[in-house]
Protein backbone atom coordinates (compact mmCIF):
# COMPACT_ATOMS: atom_id res chain seq x y z
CA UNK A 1 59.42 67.07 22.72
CA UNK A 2 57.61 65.30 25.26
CA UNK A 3 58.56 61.15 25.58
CA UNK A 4 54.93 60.53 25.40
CA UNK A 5 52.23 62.72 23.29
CA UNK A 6 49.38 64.22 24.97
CA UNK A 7 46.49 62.10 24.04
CA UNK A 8 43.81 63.27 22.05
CA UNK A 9 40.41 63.18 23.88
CA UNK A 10 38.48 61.53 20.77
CA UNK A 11 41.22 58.43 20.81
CA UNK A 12 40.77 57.88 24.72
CA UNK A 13 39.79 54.56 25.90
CA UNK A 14 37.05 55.31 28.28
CA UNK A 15 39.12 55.05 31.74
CA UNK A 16 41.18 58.18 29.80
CA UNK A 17 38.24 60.08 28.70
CA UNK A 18 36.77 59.42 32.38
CA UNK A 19 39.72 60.75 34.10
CA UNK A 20 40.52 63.55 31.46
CA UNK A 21 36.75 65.06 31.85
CA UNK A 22 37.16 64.42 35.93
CA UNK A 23 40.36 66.76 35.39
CA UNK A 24 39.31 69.17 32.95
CA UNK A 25 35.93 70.00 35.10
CA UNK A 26 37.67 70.27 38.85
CA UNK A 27 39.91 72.62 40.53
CA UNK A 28 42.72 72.58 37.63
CA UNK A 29 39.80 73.69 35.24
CA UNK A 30 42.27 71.66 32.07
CA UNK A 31 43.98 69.16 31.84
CA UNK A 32 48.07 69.94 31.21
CA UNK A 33 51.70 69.57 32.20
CA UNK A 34 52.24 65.94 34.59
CA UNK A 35 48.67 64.98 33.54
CA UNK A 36 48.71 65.08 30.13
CA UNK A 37 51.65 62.12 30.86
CA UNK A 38 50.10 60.57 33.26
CA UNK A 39 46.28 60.03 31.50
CA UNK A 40 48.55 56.70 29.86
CA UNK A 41 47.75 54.88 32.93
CA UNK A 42 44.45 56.48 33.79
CA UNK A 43 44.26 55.20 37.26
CA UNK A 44 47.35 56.76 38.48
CA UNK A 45 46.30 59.91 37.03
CA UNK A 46 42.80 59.40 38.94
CA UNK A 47 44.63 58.58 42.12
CA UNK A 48 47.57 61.45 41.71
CA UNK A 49 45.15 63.80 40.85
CA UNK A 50 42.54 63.11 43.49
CA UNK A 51 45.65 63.40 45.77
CA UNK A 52 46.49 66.90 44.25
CA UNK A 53 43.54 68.26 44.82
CA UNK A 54 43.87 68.17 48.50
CA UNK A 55 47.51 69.04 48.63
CA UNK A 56 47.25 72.15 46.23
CA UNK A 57 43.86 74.05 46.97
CA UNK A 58 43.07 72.74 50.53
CA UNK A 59 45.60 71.83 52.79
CA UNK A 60 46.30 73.10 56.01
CA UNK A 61 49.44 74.93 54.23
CA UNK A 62 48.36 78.61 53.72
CA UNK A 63 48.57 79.30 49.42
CA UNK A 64 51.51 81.57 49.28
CA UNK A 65 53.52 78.64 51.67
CA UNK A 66 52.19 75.91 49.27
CA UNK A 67 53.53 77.77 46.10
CA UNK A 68 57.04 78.72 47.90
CA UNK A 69 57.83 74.57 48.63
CA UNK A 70 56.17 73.74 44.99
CA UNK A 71 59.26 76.08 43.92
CA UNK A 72 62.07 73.97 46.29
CA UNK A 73 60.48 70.80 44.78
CA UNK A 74 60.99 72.41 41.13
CA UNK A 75 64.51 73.77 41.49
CA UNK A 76 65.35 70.81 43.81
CA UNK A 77 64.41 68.60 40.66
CA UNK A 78 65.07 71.21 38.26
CA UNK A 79 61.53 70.21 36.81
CA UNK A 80 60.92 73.13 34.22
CA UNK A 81 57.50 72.75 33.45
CA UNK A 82 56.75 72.67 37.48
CA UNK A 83 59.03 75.97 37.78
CA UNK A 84 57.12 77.25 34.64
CA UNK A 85 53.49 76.63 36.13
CA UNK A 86 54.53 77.53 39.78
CA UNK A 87 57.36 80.32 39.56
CA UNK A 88 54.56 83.27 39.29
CA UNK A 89 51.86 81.90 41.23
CA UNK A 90 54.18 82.35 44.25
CA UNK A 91 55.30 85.77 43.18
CA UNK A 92 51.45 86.63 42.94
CA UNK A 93 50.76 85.37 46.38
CA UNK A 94 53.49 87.55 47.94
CA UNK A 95 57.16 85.58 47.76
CA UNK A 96 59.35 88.43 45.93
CA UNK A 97 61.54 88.16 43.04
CA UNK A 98 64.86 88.18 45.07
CA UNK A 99 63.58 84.58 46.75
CA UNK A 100 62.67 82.74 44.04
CA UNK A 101 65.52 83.72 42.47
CA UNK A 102 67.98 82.36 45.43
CA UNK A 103 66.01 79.13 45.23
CA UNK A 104 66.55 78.84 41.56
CA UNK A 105 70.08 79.29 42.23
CA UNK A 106 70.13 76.66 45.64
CA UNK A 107 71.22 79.45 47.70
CA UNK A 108 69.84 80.82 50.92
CA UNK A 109 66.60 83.58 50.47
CA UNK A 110 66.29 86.03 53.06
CA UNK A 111 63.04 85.86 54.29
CA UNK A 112 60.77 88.55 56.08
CA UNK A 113 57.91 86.10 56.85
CA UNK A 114 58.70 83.50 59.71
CA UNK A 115 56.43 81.15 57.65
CA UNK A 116 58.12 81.19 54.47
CA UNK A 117 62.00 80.36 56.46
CA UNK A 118 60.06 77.43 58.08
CA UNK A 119 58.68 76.25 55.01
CA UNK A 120 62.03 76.84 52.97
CA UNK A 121 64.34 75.08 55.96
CA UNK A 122 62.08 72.00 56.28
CA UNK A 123 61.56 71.51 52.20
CA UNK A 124 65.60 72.19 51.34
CA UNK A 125 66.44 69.59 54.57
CA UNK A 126 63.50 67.12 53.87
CA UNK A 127 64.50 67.28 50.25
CA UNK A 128 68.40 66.93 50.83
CA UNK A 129 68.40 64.80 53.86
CA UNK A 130 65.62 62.79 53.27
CA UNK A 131 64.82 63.60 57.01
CA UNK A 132 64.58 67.01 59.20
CA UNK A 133 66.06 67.57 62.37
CA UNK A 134 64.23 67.77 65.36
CA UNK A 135 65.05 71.98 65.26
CA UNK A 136 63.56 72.05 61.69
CA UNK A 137 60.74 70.17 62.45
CA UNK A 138 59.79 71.98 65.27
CA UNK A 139 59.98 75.09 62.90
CA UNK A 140 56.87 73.86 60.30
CA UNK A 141 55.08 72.78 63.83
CA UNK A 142 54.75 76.45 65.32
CA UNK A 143 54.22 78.09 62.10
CA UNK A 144 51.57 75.17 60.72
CA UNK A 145 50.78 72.89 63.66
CA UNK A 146 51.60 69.04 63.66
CA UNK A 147 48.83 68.21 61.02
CA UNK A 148 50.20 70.81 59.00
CA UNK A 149 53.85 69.71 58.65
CA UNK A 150 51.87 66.34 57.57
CA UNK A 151 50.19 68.27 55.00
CA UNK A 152 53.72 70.02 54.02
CA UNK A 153 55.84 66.88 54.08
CA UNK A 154 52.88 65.61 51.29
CA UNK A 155 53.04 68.27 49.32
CA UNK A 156 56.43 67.86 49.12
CA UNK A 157 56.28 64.31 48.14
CA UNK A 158 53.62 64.85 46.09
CA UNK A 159 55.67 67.62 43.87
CA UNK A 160 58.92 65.41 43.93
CA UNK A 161 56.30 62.64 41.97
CA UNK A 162 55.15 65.21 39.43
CA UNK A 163 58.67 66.77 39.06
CA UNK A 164 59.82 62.77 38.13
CA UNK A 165 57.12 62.48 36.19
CA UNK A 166 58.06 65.66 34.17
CA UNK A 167 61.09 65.26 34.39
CA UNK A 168 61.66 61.49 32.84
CA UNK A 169 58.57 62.24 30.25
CA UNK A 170 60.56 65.92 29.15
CA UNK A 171 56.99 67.00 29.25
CA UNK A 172 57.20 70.17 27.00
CA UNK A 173 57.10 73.76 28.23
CA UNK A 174 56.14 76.92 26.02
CA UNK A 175 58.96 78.20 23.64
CA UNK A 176 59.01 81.62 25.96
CA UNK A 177 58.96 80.05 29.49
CA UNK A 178 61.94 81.31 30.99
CA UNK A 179 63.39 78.55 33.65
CA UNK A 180 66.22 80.31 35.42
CA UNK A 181 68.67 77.22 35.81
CA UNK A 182 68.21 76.43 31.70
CA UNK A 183 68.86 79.97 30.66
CA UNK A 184 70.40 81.97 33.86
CA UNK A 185 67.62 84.69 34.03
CA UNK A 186 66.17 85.24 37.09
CA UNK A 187 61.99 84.43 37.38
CA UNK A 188 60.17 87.57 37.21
């Protein structure tokens, strides 16, 4: 059970209800998972969110690349509900089963697309190191350009915030998600 109850829209002060309607109507079309946390302080919501927006649906980091790191960040973390809302959105946009299961696991994914190893050895070394080397970054450069490995090293911080967020607040997942590290299934 989550640490702190989603709040219910008719009880919002109206900084909450201001933030929660700015949610609900944008890109995220509802408001749920990190947000439903973070609408307690509604200006860090407004601020993380306006942030998200950005780093999710219009960075220079093509979708499928995007929803690849969002998985490192989640198994990094081991942030369920960030594996749970992520997991199949990067199996839809082309990253197969057998990958997202070796990141699951913290092993090393074979990859077919030079993108994809770029993004996986800058996020694992970014994420472990709390640096990349000069070979790694040189890696997200080619494949994304210099403004792009900007854009990729804030995603990345942007999903370690949420996955902390989730994480601390045990912000609930459905009953049926299935989070390979809780249960040792693979994602489908």
């Amino acid at each position: 059970m989550s640490r702190l109850p989603p709040l219910d829209p008719k009880n919002m002060s109206g900084d909450q209800a201001e933030v929660y309607n700015s949610i609900a109507s944008g890109a995220r079309g509802a408001v749920r998972g990190p947000f439903t946390v973070l609408l307690h302080s509604p200006e860090l919501a407004r601020r993380t969110e306006q942030m998200g927006v950005y780093l999710r649906f219009q960075c220079a980091v093509p979708e499928r690349q995007r929803e690849l790191a969002i998985c490192i960040v989640a198994a990094h973390w081991r942030a369920d509900y960030e594996w749970y809302a992520h997991a199949d959105r990067a199996w839809k946009n082309g990253v197969s089963a057998q990958v997202l299961e070796a990141i699951s696991s913290r092993k090393m994914p074979e990859f077919d697309d030079p993108a994809d190893e770029a993004v996986h050895a800058y996020a694992t070394e970014l994420l472990r190191e709390g640096r990349v080397s000069d070979k790694v970054y040189a890696l997200a450069v080619d494949a994304f350009g210099a403004s792009g490995a900007l854009d990729l090293t804030g995603l990345l911080g942007y999903y370690t915030l949420l996955a902390l967020t989730l994480n601390a607040f045990e912000v609930d997942i459905p009953e049926d998600a299935e989070i390979p590290w809780a249960s040792g299934t693979a994602p489908a």
